[in-house]
Structures are given as C-alpha cells and as structure tokens.
PDB file of N, CA and C in Angstrom:
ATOM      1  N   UNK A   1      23.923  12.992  48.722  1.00  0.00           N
ATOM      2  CA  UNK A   1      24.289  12.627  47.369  1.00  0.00           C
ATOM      3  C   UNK A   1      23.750  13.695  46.424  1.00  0.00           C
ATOM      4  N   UNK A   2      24.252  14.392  45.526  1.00  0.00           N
ATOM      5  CA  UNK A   2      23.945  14.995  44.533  1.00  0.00           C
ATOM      6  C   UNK A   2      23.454  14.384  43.341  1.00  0.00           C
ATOM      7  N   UNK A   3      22.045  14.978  42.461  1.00  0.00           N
ATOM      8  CA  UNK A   3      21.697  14.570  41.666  1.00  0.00           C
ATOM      9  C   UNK A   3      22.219  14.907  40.603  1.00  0.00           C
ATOM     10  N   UNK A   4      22.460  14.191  39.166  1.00  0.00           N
ATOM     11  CA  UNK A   4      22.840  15.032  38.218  1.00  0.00           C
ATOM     12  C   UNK A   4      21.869  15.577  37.093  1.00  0.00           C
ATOM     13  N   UNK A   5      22.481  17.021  37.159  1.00  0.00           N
ATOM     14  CA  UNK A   5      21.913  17.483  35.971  1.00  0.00           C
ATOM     15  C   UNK A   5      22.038  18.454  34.841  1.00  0.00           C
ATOM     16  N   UNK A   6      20.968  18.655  34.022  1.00  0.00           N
ATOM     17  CA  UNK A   6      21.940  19.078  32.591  1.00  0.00           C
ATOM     18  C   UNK A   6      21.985  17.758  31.565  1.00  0.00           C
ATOM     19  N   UNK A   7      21.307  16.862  31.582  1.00  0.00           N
ATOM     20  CA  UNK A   7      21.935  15.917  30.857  1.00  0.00           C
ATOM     21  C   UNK A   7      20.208  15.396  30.542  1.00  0.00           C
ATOM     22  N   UNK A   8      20.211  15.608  29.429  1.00  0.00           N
ATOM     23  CA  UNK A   8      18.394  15.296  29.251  1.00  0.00           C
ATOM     24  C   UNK A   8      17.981  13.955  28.813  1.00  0.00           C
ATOM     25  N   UNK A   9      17.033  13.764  29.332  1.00  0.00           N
ATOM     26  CA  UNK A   9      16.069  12.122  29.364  1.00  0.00           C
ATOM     27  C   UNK A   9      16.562  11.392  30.419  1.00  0.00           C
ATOM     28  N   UNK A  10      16.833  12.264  31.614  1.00  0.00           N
ATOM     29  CA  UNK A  10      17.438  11.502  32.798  1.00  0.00           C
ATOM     30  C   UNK A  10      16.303  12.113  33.628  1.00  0.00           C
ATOM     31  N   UNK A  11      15.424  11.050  34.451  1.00  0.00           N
ATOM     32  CA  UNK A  11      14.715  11.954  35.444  1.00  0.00           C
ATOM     33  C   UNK A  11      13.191  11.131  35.179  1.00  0.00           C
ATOM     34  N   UNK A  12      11.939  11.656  36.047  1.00  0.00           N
ATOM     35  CA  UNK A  12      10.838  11.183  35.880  1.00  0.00           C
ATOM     36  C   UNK A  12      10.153  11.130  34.588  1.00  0.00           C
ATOM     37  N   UNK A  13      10.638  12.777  33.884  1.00  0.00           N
ATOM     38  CA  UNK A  13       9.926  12.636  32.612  1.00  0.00           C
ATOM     39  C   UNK A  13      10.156  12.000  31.479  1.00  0.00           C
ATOM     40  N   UNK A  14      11.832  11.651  31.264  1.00  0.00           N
ATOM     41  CA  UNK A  14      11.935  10.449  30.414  1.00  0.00           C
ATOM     42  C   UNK A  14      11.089   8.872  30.641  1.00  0.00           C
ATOM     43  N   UNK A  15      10.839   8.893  31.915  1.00  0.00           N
ATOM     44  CA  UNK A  15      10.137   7.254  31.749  1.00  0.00           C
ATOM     45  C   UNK A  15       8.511   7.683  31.370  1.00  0.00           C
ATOM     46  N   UNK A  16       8.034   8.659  31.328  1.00  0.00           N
ATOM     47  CA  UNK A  16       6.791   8.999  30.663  1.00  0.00           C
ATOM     48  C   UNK A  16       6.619   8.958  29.331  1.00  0.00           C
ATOM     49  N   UNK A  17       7.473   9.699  28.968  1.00  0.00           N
ATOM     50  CA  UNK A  17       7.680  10.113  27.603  1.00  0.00           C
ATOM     51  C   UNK A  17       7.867   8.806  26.953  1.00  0.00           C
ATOM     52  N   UNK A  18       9.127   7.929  27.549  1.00  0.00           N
ATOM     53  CA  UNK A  18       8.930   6.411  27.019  1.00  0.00           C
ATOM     54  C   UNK A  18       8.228   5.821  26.679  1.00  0.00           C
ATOM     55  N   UNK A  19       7.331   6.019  28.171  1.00  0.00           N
ATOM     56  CA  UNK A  19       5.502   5.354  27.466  1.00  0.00           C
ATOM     57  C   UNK A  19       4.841   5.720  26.845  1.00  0.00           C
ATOM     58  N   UNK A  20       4.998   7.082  26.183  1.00  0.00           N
ATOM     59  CA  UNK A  20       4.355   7.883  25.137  1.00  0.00           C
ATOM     60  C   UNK A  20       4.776   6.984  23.686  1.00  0.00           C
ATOM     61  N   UNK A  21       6.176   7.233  23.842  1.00  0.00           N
ATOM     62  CA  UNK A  21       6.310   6.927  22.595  1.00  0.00           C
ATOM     63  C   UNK A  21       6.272   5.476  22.439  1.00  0.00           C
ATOM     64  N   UNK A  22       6.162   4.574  23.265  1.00  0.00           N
ATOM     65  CA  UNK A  22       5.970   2.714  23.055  1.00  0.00           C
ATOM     66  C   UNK A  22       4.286   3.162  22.735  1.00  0.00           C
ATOM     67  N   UNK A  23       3.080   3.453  23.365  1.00  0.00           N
ATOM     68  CA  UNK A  23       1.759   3.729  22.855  1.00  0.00           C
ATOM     69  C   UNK A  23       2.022   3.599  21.447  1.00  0.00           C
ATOM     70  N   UNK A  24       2.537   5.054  21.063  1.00  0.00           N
ATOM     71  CA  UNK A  24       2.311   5.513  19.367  1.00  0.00           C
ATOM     72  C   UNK A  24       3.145   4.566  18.999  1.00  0.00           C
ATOM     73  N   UNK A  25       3.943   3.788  19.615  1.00  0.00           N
ATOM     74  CA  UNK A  25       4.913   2.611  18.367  1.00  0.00           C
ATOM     75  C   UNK A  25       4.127   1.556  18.079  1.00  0.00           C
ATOM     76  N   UNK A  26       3.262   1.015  19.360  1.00  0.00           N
ATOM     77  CA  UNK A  26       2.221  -0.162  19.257  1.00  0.00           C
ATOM     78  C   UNK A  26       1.132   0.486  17.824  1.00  0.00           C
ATOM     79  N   UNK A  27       0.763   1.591  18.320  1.00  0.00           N
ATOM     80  CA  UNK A  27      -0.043   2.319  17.239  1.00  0.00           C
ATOM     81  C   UNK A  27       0.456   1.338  15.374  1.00  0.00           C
ATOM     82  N   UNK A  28       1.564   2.195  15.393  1.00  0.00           N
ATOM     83  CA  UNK A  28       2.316   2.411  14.159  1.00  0.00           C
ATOM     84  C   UNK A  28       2.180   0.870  13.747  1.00  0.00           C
ATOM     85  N   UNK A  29       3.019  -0.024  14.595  1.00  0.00           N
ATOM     86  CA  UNK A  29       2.933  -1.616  14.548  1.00  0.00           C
ATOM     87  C   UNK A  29       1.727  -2.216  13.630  1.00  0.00           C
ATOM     88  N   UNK A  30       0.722  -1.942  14.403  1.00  0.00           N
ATOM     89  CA  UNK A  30      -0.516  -2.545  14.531  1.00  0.00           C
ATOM     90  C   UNK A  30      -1.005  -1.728  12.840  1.00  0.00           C
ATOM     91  N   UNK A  31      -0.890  -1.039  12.759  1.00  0.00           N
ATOM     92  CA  UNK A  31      -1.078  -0.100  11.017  1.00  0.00           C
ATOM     93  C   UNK A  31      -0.014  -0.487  10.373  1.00  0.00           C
ATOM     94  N   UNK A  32       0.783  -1.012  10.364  1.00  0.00           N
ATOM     95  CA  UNK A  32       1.834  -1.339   9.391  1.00  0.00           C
ATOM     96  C   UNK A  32       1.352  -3.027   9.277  1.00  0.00           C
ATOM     97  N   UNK A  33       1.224  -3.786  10.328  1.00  0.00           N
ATOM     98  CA  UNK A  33       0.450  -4.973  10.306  1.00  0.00           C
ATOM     99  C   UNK A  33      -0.617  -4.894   9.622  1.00  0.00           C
ATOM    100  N   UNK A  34      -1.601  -4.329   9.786  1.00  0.00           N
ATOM    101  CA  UNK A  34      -2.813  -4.381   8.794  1.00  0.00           C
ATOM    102  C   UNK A  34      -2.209  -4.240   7.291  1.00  0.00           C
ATOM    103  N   UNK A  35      -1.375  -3.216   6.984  1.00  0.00           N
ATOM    104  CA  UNK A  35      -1.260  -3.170   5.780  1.00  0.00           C
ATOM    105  C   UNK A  35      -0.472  -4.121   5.289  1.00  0.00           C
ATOM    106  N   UNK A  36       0.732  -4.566   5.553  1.00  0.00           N
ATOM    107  CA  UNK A  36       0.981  -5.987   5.283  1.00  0.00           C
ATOM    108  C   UNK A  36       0.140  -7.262   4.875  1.00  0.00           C
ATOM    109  N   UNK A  37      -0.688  -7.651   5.824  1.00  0.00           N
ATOM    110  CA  UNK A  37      -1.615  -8.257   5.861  1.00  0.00           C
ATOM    111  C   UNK A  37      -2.743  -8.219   4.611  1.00  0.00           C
ATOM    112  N   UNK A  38      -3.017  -6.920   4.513  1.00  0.00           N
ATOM    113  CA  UNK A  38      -3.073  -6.541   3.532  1.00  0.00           C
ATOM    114  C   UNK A  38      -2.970  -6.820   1.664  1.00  0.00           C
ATOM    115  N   UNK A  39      -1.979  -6.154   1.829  1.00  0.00           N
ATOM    116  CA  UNK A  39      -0.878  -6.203   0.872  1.00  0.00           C
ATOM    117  C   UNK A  39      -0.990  -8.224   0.437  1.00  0.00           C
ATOM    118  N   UNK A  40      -0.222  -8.809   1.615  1.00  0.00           N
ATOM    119  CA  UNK A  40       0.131  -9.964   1.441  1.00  0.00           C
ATOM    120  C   UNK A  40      -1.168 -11.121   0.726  1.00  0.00           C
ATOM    121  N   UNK A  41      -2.415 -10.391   0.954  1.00  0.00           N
ATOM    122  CA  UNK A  41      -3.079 -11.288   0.528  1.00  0.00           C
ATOM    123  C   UNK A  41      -3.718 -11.239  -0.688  1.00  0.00           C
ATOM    124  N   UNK A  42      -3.234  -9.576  -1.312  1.00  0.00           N
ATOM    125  CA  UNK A  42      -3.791  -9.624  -2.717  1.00  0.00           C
ATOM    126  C   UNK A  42      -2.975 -10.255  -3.725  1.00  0.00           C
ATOM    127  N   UNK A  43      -3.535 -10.596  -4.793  1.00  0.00           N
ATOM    128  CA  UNK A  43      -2.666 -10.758  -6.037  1.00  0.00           C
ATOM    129  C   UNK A  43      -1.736  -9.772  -6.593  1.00  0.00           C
ATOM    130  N   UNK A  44      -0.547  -9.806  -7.010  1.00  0.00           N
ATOM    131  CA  UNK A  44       0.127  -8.874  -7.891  1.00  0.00           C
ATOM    132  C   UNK A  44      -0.553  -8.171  -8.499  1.00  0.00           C
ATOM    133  N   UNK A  45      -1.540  -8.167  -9.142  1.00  0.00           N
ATOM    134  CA  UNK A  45      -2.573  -7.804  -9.865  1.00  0.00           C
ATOM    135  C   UNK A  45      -3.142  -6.938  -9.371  1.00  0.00           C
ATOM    136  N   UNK A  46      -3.779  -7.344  -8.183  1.00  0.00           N
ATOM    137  CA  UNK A  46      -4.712  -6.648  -7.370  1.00  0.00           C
ATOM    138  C   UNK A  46      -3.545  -5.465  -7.101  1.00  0.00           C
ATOM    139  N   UNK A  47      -2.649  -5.853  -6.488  1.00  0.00           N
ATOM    140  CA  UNK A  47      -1.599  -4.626  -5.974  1.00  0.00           C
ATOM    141  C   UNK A  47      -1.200  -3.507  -7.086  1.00  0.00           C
ATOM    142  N   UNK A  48      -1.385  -4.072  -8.367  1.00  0.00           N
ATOM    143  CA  UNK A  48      -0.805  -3.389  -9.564  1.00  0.00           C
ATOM    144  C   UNK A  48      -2.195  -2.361  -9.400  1.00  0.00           C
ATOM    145  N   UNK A  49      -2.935  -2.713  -9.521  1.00  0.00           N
ATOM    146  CA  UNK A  49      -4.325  -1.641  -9.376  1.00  0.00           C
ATOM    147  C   UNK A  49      -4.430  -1.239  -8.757  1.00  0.00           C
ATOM    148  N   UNK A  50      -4.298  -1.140  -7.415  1.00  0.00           N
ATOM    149  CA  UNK A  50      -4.062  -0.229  -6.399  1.00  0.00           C
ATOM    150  C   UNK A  50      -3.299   0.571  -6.228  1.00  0.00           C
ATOM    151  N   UNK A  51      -2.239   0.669  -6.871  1.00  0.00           N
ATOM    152  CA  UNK A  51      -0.647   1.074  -6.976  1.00  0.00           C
ATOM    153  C   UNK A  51      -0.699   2.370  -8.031  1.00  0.00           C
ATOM    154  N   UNK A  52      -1.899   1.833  -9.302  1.00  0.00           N
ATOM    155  CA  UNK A  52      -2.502   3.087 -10.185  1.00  0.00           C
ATOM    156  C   UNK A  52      -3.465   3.758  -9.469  1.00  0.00           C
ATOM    157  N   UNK A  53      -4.239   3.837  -8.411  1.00  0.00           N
ATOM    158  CA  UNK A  53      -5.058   4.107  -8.034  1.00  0.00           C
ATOM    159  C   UNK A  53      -4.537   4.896  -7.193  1.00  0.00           C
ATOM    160  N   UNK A  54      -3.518   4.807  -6.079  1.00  0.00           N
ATOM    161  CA  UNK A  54      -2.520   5.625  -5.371  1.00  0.00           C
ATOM    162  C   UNK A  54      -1.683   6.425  -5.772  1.00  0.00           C
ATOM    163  N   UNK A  55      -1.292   6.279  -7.162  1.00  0.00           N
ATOM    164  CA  UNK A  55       0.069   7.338  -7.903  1.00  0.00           C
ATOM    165  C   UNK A  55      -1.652   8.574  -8.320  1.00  0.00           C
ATOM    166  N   UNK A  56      -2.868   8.093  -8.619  1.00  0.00           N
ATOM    167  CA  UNK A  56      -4.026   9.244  -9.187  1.00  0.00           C
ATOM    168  C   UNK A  56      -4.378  10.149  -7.590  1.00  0.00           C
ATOM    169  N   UNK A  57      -4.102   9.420  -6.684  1.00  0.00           N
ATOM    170  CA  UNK A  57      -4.550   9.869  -5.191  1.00  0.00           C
ATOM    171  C   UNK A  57      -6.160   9.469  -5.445  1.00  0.00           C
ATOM    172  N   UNK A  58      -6.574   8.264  -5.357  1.00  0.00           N
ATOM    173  CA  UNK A  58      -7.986   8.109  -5.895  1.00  0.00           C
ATOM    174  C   UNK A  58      -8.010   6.354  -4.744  1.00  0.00           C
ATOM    175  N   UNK A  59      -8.978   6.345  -3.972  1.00  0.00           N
ATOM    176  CA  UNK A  59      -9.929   6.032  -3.296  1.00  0.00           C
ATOM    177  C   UNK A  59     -10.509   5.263  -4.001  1.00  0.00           C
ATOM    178  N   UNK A  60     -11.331   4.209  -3.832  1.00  0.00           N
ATOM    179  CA  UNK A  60     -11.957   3.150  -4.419  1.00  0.00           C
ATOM    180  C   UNK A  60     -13.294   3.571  -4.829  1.00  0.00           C
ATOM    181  N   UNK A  61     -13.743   4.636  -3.633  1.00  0.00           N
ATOM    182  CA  UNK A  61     -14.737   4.960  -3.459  1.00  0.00           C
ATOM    183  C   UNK A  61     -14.831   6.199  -4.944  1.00  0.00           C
ATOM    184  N   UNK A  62     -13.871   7.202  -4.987  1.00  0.00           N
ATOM    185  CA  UNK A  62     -13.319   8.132  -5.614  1.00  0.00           C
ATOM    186  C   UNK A  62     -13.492   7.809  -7.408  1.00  0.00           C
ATOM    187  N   UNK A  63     -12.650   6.763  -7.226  1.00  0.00           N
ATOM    188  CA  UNK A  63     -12.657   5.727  -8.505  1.00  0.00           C
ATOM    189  C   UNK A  63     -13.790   5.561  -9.090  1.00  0.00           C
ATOM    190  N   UNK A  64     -15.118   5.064  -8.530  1.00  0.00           N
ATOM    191  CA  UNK A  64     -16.417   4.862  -8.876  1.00  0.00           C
ATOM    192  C   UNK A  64     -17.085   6.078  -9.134  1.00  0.00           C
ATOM    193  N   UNK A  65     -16.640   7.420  -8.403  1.00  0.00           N
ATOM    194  CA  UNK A  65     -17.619   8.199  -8.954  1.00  0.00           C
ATOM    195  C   UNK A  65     -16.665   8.871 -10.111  1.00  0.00           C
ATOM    196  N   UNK A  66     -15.989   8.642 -10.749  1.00  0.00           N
ATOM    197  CA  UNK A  66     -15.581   9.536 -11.661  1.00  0.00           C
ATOM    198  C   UNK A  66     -15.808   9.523 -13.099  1.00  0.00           C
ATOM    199  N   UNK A  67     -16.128  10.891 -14.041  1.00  0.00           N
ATOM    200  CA  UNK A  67     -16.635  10.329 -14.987  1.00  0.00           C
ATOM    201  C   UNK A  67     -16.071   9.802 -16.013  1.00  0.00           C
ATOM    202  N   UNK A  68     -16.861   8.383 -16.599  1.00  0.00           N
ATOM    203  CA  UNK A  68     -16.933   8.007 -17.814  1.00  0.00           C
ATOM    204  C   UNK A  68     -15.414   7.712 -18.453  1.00  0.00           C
ATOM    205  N   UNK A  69     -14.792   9.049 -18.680  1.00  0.00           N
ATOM    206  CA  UNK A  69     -13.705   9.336 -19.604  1.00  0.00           C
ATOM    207  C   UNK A  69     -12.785   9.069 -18.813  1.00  0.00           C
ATOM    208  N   UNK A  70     -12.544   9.676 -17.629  1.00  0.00           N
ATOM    209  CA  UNK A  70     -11.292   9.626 -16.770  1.00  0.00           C
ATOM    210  C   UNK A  70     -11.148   8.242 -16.477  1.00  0.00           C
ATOM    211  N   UNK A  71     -12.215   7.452 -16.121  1.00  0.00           N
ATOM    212  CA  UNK A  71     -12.527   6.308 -15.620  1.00  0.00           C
ATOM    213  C   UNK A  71     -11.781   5.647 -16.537  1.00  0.00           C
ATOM    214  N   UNK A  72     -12.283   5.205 -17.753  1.00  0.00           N
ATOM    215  CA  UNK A  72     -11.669   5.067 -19.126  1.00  0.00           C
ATOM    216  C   UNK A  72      -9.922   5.037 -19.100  1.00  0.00           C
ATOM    217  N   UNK A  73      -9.375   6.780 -18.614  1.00  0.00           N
ATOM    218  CA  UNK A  73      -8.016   6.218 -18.685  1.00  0.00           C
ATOM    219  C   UNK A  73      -7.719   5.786 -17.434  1.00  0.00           C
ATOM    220  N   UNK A  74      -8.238   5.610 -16.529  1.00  0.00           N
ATOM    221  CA  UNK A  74      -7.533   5.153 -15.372  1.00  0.00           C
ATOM    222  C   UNK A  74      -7.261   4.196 -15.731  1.00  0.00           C
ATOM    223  N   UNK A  75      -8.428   3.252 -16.617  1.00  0.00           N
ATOM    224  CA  UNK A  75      -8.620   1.847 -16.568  1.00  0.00           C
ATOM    225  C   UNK A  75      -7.634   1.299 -17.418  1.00  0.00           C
ATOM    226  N   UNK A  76      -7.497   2.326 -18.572  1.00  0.00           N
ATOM    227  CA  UNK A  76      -5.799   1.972 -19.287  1.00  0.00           C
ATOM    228  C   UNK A  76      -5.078   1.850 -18.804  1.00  0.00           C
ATOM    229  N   UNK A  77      -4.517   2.726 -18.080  1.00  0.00           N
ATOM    230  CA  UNK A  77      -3.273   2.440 -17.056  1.00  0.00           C
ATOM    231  C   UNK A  77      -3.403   1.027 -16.363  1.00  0.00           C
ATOM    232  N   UNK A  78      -4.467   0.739 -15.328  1.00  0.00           N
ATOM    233  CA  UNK A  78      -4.455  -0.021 -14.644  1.00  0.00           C
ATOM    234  C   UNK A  78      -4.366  -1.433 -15.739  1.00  0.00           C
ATOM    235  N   UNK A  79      -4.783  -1.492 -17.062  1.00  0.00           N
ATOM    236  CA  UNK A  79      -4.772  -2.835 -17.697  1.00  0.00           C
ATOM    237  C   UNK A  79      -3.405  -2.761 -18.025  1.00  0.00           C
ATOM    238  N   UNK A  80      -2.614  -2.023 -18.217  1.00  0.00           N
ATOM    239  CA  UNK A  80      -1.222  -1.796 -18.377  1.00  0.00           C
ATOM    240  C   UNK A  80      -0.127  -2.081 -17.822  1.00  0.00           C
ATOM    241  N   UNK A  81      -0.539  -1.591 -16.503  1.00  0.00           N
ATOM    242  CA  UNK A  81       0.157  -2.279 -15.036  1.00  0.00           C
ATOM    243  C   UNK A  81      -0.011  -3.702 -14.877  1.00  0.00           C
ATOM    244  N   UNK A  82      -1.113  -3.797 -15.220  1.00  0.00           N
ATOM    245  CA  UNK A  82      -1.253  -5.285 -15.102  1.00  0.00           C
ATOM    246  C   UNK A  82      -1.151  -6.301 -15.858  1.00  0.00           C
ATOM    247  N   UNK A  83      -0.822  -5.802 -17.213  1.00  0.00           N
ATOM    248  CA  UNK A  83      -0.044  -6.705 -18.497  1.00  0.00           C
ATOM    249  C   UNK A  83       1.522  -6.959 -17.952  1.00  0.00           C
ATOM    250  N   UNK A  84       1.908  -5.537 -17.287  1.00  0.00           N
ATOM    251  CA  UNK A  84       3.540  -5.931 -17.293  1.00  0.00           C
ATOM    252  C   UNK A  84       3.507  -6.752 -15.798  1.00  0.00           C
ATOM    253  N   UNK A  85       2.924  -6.631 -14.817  1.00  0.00           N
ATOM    254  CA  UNK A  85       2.874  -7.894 -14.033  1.00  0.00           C
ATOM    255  C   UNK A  85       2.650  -9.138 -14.138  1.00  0.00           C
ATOM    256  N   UNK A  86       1.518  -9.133 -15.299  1.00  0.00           N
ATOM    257  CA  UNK A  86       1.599 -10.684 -15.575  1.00  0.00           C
ATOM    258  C   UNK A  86       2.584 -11.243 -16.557  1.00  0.00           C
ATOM    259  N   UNK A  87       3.489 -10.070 -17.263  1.00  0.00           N
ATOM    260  CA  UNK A  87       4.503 -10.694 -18.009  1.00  0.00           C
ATOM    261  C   UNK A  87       5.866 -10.823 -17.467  1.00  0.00           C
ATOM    262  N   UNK A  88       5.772 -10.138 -16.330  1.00  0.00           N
ATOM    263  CA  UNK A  88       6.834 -10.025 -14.944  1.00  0.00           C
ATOM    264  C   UNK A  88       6.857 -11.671 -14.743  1.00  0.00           C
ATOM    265  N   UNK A  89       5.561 -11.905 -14.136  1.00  0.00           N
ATOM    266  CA  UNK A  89       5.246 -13.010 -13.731  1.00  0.00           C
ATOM    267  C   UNK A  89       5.332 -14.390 -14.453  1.00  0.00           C
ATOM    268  N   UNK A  90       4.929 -14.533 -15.729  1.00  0.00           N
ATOM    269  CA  UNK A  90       4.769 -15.449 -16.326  1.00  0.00           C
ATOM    270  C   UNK A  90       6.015 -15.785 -17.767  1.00  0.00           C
ATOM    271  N   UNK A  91       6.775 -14.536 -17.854  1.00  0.00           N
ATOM    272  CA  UNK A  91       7.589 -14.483 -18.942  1.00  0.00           C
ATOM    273  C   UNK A  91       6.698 -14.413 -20.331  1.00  0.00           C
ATOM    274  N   UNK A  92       5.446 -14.354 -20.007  1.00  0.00           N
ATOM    275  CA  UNK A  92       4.982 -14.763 -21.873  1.00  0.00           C
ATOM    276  C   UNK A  92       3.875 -13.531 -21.707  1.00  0.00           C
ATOM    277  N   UNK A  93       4.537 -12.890 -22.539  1.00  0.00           N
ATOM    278  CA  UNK A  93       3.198 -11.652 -23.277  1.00  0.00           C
ATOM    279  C   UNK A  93       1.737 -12.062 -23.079  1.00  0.00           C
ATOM    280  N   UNK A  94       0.628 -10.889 -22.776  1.00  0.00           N
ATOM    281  CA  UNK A  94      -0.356 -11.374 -22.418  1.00  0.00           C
ATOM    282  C   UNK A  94      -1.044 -11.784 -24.264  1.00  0.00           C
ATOM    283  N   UNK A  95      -0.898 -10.930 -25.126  1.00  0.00           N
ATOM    284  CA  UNK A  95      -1.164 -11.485 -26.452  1.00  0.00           C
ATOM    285  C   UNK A  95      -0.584 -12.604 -27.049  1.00  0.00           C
ATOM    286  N   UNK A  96       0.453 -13.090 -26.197  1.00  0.00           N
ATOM    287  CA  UNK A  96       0.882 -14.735 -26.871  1.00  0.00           C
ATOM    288  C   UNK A  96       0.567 -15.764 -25.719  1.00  0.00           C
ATOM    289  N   UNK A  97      -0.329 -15.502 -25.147  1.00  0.00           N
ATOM    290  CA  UNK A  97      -0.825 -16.345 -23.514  1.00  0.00           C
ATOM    291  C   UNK A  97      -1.772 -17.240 -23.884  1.00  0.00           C
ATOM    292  N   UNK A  98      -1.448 -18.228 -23.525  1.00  0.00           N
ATOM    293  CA  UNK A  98      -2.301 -18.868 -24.219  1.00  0.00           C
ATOM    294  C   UNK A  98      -3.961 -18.791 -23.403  1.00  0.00           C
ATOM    295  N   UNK A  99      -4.218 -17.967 -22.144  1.00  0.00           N
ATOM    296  CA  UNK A  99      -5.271 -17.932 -21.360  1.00  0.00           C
ATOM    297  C   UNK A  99      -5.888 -16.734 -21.644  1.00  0.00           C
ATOM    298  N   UNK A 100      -7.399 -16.916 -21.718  1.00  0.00           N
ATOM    299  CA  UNK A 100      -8.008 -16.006 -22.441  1.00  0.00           C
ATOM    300  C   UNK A 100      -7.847 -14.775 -21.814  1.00  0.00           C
ATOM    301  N   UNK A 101      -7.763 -13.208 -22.238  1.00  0.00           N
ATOM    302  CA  UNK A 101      -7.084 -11.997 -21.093  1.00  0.00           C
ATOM    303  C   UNK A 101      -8.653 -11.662 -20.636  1.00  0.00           C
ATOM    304  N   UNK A 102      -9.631 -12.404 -20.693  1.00  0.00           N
ATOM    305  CA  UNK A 102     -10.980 -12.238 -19.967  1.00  0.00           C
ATOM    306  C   UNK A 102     -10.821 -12.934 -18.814  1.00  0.00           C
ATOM    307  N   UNK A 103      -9.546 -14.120 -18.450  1.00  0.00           N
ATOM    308  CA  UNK A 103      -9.689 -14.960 -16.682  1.00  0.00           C
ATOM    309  C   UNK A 103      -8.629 -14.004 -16.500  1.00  0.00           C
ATOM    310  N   UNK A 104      -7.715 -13.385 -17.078  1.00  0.00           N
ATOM    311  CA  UNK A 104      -7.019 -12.640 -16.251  1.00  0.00           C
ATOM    312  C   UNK A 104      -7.134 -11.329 -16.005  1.00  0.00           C
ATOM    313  N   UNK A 105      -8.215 -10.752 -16.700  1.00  0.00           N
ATOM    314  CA  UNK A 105      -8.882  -9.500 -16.020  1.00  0.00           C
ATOM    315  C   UNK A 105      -9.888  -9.299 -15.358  1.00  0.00           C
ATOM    316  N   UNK A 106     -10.861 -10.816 -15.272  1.00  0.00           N
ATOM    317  CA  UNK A 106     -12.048 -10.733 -15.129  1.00  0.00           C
ATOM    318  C   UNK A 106     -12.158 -11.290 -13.785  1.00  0.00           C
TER     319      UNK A 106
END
C-alpha cells in the first residue's frame, strides 16, 4: 500500500502538534476564565475604573505610586467614568440623585 504524501498535517506530527496546541488552548481557557470571573464580579463601577486605569497602561500598583498631580487627573477621569455609568445605570444624573455621591464613591 502506498502512503500519501504532500498533503500536510497528515502523519505522526500532526497528532503532536494537536496536543500542543489543545495544552496552549486549555492555557488560554483557563486565563480567559479567570478574567471573566473576574470581570463578572466587580461592579460597573469597579470595571469603569479599571477600564481608566488600562486606557493610562497603569497597574494598581503603578497607580499608587504616582505623583500627587497625575494621580489627581487620573482620579478625574475615573470619577467621570463613573458618573456616566451610574447614569447609564440609573437614568438620573449623579447631581439630581437623590444618594449622597459619598455611598457611591466611597
């Protein structure tokens, strides 16, 4: 019987390679799960701040050491993001809310 060939991912090394790439897919899975997981359990809020914190390329850790001023506007932004989420959310402006914007920032 003649084997065929010329015709690639036919042969021993495609079923290796298979298992290569199912490894790195479990990989990928399992990191896309965490971040979901993630994700799913913060508040809109929380996500809105993180979301400013990722468009700066800034780390939580990053965030804390920076000075004073920058800190300052990050923190604008991030109260910003998070006015229009809670007005996303709630339909009512955070200045006509009737809840003090100290439980919803604090």
């Amino acid at each position: 019987m003649t084997a065929i060939t010329g015709i690639t991912g036919i042969g021993a090394n495609s079923t290796s390679q298979a298992a290569a790439t199912n490894g790195s897919s479990d990989l990928n899975f399992d990191a896309i799960l965490e971040a979901f997981k993630k994700a799913a359990s913060e508040t809109p809020e929380q996500r809105a701040r993180d979301a400013v914190l990722k468009k700066h390329d800034l780390s939580e850790e990053d965030y804390k050491k920076l000075p004073p001023k920058e800190k300052e506007a990050i923190d604008k932004e991030i109260a910003e993001a998070v006015r229009k989420v809670h007005e996303r959310k709630t339909g009512v402006a955070i200045g006509d809310s009737p809840v003090p914007t100290e439980k919803l920032f604090g």
